[in-house]
PDB file of N, CA and C in Angstrom:
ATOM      1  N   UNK A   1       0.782  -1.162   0.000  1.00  0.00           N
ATOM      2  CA  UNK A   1       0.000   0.000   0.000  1.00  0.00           C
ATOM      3  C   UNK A   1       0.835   1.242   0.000  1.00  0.00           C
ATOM      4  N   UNK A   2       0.397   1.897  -0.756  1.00  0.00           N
ATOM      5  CA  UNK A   2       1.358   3.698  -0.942  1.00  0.00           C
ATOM      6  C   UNK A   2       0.169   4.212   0.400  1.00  0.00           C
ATOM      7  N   UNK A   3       1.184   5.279   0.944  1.00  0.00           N
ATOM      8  CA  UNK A   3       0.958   6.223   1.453  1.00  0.00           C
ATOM      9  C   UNK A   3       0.532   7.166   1.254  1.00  0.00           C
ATOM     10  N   UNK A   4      -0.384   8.425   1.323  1.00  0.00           N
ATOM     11  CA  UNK A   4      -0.705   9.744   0.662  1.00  0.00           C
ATOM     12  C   UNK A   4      -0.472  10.308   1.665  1.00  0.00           C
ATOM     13  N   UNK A   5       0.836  11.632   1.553  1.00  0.00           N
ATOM     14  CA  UNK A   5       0.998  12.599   2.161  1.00  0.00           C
ATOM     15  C   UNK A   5      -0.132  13.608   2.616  1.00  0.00           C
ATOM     16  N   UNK A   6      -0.438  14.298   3.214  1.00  0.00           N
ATOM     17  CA  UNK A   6      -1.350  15.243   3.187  1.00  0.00           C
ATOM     18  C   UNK A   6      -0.709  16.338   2.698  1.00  0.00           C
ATOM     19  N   UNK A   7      -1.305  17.008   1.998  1.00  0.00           N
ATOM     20  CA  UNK A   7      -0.610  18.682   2.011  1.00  0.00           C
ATOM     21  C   UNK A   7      -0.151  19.135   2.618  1.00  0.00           C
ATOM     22  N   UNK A   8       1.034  20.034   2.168  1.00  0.00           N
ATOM     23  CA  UNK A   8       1.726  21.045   3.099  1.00  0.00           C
ATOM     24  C   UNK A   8       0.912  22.311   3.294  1.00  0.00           C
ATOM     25  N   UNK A   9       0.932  22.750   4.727  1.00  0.00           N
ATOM     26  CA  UNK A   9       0.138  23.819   4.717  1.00  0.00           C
ATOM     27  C   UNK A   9       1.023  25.027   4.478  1.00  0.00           C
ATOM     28  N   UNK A  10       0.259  26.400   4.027  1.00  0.00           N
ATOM     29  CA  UNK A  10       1.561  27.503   3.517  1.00  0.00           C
ATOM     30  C   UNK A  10       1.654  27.721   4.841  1.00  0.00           C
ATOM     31  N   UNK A  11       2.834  28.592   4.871  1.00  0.00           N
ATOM     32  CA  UNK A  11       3.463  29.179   5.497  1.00  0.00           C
ATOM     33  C   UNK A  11       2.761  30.583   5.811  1.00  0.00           C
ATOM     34  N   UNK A  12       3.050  30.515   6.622  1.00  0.00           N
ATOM     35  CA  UNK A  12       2.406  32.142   7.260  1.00  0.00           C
ATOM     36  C   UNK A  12       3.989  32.958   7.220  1.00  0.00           C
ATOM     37  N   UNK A  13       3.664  34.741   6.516  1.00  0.00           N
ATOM     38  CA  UNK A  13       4.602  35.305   6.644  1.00  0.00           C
ATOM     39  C   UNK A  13       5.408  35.845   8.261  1.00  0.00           C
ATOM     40  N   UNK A  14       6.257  35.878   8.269  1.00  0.00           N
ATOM     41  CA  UNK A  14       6.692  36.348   9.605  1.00  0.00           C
ATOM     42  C   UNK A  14       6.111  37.777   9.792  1.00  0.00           C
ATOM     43  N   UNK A  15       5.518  37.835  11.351  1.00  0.00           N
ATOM     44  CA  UNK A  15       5.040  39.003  11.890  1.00  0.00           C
ATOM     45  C   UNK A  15       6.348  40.261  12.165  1.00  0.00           C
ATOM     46  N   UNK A  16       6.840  39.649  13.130  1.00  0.00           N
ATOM     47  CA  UNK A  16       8.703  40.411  13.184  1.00  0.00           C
ATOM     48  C   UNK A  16       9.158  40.917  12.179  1.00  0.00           C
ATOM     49  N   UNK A  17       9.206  42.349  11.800  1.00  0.00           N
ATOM     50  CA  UNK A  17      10.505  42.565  11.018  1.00  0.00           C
ATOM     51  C   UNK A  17      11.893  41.681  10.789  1.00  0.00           C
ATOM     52  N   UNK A  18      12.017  41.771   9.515  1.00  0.00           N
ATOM     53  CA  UNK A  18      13.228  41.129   9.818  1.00  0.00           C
ATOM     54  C   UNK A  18      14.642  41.893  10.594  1.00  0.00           C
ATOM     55  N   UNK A  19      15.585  41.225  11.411  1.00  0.00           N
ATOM     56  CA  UNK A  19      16.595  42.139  11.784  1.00  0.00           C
ATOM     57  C   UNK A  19      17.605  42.893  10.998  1.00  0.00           C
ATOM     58  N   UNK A  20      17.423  44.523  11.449  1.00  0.00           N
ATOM     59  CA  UNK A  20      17.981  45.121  10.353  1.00  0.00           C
ATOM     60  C   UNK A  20      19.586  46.051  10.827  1.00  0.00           C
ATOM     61  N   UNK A  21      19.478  45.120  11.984  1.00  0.00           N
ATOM     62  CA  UNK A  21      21.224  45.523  12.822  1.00  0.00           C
ATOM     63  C   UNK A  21      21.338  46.685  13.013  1.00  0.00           C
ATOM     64  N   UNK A  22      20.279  47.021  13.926  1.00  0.00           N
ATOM     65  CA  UNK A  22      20.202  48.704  15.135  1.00  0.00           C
ATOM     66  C   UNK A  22      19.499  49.613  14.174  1.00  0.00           C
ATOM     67  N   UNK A  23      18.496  49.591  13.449  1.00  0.00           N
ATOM     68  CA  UNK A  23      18.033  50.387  12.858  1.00  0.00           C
ATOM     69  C   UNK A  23      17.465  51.298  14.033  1.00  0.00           C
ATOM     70  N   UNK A  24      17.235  52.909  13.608  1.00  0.00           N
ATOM     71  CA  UNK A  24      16.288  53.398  14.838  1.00  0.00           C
ATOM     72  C   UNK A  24      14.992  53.768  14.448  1.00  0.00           C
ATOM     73  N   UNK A  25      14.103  53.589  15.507  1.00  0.00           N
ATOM     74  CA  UNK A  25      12.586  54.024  15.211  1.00  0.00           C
ATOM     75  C   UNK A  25      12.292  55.967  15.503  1.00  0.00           C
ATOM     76  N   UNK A  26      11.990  56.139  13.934  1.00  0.00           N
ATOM     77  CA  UNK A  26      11.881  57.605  14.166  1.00  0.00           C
ATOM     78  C   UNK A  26      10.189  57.968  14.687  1.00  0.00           C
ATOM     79  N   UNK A  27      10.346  58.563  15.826  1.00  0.00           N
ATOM     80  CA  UNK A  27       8.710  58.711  16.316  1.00  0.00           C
ATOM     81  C   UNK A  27       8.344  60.299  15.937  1.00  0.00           C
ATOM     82  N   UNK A  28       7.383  60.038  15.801  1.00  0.00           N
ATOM     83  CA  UNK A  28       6.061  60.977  15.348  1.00  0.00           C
ATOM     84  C   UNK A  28       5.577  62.433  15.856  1.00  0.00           C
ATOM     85  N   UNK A  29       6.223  63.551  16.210  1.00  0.00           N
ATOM     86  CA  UNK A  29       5.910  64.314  16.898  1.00  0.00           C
ATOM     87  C   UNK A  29       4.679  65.410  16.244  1.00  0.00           C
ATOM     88  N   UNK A  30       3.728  65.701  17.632  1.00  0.00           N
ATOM     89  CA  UNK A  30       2.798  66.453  16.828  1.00  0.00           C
ATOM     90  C   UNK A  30       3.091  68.013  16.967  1.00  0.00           C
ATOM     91  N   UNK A  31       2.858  68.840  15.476  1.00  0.00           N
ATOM     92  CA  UNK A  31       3.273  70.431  15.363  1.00  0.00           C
ATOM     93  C   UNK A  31       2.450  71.232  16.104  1.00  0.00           C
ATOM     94  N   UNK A  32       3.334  71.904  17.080  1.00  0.00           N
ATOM     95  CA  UNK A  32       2.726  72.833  17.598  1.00  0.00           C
ATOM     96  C   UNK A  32       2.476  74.034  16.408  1.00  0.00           C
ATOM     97  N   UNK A  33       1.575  74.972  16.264  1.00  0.00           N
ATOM     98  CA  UNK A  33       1.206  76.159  15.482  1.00  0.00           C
ATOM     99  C   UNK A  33       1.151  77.019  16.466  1.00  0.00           C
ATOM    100  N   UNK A  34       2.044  78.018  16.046  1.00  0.00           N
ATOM    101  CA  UNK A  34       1.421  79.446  16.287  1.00  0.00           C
ATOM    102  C   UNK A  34       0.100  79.858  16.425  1.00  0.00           C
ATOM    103  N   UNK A  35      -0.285  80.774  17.010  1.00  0.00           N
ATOM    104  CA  UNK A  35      -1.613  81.825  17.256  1.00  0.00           C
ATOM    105  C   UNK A  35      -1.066  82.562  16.176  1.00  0.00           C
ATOM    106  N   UNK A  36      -1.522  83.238  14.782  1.00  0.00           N
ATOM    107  CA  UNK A  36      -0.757  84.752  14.395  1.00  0.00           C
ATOM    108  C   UNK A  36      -1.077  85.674  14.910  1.00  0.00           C
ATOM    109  N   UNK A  37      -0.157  86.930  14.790  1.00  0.00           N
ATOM    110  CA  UNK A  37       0.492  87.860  15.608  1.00  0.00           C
ATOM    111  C   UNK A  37      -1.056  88.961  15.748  1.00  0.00           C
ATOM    112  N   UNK A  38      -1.538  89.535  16.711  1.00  0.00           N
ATOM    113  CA  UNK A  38      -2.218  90.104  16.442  1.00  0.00           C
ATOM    114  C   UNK A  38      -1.764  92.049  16.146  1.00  0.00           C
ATOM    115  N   UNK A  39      -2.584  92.811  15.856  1.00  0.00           N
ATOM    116  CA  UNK A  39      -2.591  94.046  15.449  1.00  0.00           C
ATOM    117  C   UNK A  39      -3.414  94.814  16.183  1.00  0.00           C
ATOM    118  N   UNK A  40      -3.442  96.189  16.707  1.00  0.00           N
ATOM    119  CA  UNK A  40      -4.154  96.567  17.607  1.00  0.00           C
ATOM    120  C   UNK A  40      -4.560  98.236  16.424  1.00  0.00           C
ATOM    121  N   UNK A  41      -5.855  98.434  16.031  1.00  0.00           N
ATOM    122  CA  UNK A  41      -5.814  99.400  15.672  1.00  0.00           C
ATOM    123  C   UNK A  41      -5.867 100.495  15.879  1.00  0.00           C
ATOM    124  N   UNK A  42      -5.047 101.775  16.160  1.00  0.00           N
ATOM    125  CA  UNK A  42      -4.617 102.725  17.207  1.00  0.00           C
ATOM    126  C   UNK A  42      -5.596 104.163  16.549  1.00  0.00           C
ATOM    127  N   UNK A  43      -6.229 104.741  16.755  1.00  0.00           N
ATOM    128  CA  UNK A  43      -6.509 106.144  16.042  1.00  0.00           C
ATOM    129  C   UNK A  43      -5.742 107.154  16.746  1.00  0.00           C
ATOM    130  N   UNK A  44      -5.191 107.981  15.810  1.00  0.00           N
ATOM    131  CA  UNK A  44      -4.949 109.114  16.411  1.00  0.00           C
ATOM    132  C   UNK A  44      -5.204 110.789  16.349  1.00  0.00           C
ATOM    133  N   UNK A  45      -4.601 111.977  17.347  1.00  0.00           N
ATOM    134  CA  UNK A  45      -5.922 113.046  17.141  1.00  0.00           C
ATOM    135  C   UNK A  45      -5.369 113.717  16.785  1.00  0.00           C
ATOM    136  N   UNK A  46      -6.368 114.450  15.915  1.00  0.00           N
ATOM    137  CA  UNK A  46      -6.228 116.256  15.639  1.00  0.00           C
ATOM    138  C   UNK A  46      -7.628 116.710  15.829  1.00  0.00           C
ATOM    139  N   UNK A  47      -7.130 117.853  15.255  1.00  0.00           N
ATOM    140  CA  UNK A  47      -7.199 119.511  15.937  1.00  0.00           C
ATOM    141  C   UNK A  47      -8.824 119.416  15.141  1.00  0.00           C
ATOM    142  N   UNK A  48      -9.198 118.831  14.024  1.00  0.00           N
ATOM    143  CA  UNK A  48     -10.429 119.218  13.041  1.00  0.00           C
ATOM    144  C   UNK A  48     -11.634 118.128  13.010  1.00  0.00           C
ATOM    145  N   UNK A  49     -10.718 117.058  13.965  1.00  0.00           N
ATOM    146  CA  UNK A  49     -12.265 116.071  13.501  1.00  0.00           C
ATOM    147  C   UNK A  49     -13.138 116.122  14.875  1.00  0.00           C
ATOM    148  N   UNK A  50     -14.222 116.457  14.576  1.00  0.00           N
ATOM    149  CA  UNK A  50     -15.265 116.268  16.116  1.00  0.00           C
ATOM    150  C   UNK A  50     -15.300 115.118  16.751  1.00  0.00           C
ATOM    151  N   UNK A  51     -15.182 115.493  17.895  1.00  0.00           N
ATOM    152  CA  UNK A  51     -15.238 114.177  19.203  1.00  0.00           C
ATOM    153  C   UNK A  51     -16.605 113.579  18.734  1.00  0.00           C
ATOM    154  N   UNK A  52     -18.106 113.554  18.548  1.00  0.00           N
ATOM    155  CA  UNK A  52     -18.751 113.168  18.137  1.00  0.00           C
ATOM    156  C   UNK A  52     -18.662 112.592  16.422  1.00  0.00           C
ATOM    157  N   UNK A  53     -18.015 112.538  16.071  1.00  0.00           N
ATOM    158  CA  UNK A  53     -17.607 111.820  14.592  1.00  0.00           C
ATOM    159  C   UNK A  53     -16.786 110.772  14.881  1.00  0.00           C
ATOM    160  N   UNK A  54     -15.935 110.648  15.665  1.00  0.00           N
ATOM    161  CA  UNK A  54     -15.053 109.471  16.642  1.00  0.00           C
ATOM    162  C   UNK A  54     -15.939 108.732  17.133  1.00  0.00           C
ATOM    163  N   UNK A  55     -16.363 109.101  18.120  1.00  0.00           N
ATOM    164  CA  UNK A  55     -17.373 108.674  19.018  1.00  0.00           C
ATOM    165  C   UNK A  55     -18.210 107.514  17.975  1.00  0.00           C
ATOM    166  N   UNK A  56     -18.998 107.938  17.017  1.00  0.00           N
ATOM    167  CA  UNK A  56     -19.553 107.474  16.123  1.00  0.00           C
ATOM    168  C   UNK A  56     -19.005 106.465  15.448  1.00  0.00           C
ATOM    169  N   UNK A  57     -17.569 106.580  14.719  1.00  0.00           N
ATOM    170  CA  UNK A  57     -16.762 105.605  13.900  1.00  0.00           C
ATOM    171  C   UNK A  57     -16.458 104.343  15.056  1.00  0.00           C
ATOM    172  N   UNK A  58     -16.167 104.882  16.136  1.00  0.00           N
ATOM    173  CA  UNK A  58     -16.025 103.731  16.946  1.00  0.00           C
ATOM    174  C   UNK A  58     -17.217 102.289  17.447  1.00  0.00           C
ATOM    175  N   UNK A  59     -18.706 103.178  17.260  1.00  0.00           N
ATOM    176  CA  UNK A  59     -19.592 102.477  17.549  1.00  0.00           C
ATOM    177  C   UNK A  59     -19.569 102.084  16.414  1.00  0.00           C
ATOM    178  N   UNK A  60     -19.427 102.138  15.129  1.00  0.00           N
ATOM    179  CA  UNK A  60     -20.153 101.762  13.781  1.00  0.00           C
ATOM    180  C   UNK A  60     -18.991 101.062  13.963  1.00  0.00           C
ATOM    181  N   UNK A  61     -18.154 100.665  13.330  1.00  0.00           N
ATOM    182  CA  UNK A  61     -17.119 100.014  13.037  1.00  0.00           C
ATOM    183  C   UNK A  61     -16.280  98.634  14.101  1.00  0.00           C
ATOM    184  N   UNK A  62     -16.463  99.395  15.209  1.00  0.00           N
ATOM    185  CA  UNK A  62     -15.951  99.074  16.372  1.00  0.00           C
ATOM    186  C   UNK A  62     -16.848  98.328  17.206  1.00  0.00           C
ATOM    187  N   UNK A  63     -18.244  98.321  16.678  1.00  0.00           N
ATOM    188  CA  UNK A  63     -18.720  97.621  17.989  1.00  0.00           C
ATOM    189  C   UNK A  63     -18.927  98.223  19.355  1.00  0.00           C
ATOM    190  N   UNK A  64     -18.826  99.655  19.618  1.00  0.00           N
ATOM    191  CA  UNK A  64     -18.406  99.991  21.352  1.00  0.00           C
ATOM    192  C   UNK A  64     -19.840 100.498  21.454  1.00  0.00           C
ATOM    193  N   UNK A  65     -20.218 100.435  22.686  1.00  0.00           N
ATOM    194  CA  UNK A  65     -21.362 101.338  23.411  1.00  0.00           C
ATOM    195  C   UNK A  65     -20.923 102.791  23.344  1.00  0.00           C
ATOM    196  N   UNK A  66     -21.754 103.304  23.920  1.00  0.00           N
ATOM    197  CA  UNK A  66     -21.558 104.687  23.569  1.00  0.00           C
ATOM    198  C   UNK A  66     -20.547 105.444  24.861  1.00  0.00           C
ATOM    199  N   UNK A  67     -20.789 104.399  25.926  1.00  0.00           N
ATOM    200  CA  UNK A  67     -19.815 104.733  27.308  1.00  0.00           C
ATOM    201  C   UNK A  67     -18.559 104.229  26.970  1.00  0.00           C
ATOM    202  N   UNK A  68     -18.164 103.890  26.277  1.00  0.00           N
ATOM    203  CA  UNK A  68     -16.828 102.847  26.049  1.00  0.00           C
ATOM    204  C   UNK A  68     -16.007 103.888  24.679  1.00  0.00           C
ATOM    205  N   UNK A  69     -16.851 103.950  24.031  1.00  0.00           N
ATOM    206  CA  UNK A  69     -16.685 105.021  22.460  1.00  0.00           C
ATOM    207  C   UNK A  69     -16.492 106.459  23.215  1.00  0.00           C
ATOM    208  N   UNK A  70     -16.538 106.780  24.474  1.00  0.00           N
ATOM    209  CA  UNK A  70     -16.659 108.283  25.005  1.00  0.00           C
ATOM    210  C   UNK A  70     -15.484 108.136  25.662  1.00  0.00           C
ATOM    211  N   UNK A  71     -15.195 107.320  26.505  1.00  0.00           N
ATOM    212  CA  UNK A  71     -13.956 106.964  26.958  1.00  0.00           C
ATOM    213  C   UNK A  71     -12.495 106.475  25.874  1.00  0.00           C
ATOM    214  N   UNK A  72     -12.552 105.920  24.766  1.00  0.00           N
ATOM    215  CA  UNK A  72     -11.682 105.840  24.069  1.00  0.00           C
ATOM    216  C   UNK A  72     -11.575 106.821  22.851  1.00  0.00           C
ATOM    217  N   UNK A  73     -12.208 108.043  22.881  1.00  0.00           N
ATOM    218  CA  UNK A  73     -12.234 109.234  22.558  1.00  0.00           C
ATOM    219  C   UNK A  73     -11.224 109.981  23.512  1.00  0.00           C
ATOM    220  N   UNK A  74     -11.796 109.909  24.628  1.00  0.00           N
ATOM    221  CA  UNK A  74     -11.395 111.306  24.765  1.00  0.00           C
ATOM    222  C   UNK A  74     -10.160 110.706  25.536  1.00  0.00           C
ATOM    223  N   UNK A  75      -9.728 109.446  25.700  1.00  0.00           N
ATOM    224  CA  UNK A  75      -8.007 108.951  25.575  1.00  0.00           C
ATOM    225  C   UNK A  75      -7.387 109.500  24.454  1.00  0.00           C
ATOM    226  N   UNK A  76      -7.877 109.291  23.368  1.00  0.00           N
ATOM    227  CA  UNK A  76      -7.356 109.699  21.808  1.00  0.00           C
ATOM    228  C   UNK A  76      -6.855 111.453  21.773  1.00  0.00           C
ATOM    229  N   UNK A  77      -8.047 112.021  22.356  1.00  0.00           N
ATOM    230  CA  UNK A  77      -8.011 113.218  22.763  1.00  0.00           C
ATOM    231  C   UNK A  77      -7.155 113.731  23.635  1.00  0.00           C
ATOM    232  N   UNK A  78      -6.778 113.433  24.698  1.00  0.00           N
ATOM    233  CA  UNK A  78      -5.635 113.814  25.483  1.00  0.00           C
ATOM    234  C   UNK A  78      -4.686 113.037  25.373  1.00  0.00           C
ATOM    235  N   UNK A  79      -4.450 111.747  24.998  1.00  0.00           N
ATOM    236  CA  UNK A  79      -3.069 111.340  24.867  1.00  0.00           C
ATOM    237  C   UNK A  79      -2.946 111.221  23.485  1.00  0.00           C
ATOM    238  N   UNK A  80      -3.193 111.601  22.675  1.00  0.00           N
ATOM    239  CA  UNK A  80      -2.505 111.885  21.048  1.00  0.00           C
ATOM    240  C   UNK A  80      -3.204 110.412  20.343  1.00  0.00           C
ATOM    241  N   UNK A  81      -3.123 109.864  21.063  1.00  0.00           N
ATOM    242  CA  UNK A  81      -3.500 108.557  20.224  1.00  0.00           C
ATOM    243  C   UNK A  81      -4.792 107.315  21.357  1.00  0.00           C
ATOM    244  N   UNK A  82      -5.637 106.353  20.861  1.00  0.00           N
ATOM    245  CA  UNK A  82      -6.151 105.390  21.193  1.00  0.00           C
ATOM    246  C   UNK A  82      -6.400 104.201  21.061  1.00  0.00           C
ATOM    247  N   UNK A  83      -6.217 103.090  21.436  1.00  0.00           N
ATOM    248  CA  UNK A  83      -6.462 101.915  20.786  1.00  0.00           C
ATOM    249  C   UNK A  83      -8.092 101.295  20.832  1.00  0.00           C
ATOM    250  N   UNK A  84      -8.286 101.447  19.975  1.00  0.00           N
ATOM    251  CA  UNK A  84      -9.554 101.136  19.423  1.00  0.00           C
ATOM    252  C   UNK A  84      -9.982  99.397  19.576  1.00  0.00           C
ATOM    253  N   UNK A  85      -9.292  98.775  19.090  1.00  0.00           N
ATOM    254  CA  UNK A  85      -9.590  97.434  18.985  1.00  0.00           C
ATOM    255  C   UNK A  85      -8.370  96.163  18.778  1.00  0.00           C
ATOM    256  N   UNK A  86      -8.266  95.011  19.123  1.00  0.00           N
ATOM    257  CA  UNK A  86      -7.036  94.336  18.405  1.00  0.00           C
ATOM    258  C   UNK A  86      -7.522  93.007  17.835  1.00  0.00           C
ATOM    259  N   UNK A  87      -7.295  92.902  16.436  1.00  0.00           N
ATOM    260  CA  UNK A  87      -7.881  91.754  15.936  1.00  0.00           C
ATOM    261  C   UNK A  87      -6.157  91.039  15.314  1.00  0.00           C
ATOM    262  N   UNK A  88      -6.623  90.238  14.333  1.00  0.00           N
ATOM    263  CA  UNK A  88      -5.655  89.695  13.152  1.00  0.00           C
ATOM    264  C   UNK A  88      -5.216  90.658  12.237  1.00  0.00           C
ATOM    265  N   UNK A  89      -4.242  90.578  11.515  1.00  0.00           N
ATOM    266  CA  UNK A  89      -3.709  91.686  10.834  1.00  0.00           C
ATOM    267  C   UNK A  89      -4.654  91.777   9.511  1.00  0.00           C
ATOM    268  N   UNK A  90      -5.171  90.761   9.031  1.00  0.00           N
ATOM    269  CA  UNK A  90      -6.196  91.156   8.149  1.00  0.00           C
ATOM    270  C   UNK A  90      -7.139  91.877   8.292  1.00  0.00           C
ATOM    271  N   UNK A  91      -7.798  91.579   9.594  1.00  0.00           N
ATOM    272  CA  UNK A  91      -9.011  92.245  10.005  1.00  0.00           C
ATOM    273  C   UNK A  91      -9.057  93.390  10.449  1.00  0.00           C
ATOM    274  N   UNK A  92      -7.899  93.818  11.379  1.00  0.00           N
ATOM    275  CA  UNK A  92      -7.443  95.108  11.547  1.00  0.00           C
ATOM    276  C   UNK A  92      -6.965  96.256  10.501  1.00  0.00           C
ATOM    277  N   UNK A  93      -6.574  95.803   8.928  1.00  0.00           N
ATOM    278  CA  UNK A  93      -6.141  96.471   7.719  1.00  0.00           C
ATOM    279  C   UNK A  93      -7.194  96.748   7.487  1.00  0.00           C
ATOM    280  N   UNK A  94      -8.455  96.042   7.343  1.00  0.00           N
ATOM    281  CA  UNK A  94      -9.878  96.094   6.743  1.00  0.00           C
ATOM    282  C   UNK A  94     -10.793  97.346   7.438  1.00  0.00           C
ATOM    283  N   UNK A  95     -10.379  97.274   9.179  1.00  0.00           N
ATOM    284  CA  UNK A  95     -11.204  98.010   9.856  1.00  0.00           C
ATOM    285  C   UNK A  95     -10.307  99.749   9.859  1.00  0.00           C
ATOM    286  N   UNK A  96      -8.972  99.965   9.651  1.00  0.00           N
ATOM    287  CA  UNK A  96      -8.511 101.127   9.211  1.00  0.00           C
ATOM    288  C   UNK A  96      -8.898 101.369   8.045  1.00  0.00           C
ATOM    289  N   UNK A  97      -9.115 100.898   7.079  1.00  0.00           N
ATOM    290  CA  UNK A  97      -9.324 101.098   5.463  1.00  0.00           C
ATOM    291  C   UNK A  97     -10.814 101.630   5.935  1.00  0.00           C
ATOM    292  N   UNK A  98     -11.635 101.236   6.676  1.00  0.00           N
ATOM    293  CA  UNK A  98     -13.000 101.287   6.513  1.00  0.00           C
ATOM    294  C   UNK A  98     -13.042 102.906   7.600  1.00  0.00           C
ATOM    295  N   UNK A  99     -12.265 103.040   8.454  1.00  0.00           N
ATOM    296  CA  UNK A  99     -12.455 104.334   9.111  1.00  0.00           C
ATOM    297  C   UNK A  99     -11.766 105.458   8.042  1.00  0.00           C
ATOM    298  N   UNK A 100     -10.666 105.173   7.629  1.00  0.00           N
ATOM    299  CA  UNK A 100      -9.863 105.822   7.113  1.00  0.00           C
ATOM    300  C   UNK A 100     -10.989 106.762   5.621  1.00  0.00           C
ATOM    301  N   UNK A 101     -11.593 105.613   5.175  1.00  0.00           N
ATOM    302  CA  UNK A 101     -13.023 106.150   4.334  1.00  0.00           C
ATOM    303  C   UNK A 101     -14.073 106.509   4.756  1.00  0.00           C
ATOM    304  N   UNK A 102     -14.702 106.294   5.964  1.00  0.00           N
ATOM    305  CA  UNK A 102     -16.254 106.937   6.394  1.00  0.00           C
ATOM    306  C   UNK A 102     -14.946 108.635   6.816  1.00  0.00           C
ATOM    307  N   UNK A 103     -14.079 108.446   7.109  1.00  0.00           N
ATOM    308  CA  UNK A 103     -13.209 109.997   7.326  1.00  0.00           C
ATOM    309  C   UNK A 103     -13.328 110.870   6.126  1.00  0.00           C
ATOM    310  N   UNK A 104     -12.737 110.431   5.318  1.00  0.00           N
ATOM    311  CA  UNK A 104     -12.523 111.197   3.728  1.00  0.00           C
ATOM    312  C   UNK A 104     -14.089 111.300   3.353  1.00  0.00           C
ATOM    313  N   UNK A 105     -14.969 110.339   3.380  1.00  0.00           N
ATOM    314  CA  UNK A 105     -15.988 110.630   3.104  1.00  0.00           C
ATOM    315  C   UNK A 105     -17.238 112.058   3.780  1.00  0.00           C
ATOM    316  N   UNK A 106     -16.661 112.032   5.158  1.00  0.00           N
ATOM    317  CA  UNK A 106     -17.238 113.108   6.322  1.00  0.00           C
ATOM    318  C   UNK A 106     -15.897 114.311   5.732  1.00  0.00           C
ATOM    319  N   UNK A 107     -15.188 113.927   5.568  1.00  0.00           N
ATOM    320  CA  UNK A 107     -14.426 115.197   5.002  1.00  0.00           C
ATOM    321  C   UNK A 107     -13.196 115.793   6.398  1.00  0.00           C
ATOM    322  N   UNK A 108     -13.208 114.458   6.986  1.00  0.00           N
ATOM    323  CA  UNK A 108     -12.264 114.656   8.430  1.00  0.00           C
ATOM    324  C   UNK A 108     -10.797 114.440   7.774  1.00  0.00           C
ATOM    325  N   UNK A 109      -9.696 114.977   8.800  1.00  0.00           N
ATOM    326  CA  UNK A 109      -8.640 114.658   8.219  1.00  0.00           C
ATOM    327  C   UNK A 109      -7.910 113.674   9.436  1.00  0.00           C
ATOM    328  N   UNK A 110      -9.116 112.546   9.830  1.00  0.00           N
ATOM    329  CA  UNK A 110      -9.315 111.783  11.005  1.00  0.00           C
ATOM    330  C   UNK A 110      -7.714 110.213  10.291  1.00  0.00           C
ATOM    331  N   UNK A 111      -6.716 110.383  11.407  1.00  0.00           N
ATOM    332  CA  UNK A 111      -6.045 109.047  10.689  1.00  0.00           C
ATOM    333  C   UNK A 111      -6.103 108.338  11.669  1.00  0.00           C
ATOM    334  N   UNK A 112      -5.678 106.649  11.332  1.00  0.00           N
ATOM    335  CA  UNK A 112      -6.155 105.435  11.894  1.00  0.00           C
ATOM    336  C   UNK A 112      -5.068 104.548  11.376  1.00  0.00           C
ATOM    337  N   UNK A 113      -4.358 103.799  11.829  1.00  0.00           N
ATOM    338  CA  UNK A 113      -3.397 102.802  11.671  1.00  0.00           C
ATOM    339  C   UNK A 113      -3.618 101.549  12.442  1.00  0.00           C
ATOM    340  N   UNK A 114      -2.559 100.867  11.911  1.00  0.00           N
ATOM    341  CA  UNK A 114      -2.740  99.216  12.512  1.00  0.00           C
ATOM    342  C   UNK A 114      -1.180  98.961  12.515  1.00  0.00           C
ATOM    343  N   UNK A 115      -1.192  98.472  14.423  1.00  0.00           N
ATOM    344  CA  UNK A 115       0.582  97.823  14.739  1.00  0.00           C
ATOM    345  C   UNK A 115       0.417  96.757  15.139  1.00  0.00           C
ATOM    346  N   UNK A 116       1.767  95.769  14.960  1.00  0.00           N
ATOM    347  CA  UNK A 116       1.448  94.928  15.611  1.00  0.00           C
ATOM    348  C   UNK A 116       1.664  94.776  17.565  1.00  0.00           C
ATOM    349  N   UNK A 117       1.006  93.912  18.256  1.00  0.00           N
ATOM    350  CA  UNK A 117       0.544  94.163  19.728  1.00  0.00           C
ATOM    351  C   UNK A 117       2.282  93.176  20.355  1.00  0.00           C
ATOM    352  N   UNK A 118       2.918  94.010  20.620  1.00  0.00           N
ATOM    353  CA  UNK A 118       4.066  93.493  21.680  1.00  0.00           C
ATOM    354  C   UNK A 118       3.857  92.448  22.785  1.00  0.00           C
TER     355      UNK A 118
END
């Protein structure tokens, strides 16, 4: 009588890497991001634009109550300059561009800039 082998069963691939003589494992670190830098938009005063035209650009533009817009007036007013608001530098370019025109448009010679906040 012959014998019948049974089949060979396959082989399963090895789980283990093979050894690759001190390779090192580079791990994964996650990127911290920055906040970007913010901008604070400063107005500053003269001699021709009415405290009530300020007052005003600040509520329209700015968002302020009218107690908050009276107080960062009349900072502007005695110390030469005020900071109005501090956003992103985009948003802060947008909100000088937009005073800088309701000004020219009222016919003020009202200026308004954007720095960045230290």
């Amino acid at each position: 009588m012959a014998t019948i082998r049974p089949p060979k069963a396959p082989t399963r691939p090895s789980i283990a890497p093979p050894d690759t003589g001190g390779a090192a494992v580079v791990e994964r670190r996650a990127q911290k991001t920055t906040p970007p830098q913010m901008h604070q938009v400063v107005m500053l005063n003269d001699d021709y634009t009415p405290m009530e035209f300020v007052v005003v650009v600040l509520q329209e533009f700015f968002h302020k109550d009218r107690e908050a817009a009276t107080q960062i007036m009349l900072k502007i007013h005695l110390e030469g300059k005020g900071v109005c608001g501090v956003y992103s530098r985009d948003v802060a370019a947008t909100k000088v561009e937009q005073v800088l025109d309701a000004a020219r448009h009222a016919g003020h010679p009202l200026q308004c800039l954007s720095e960045p906040v230290e």
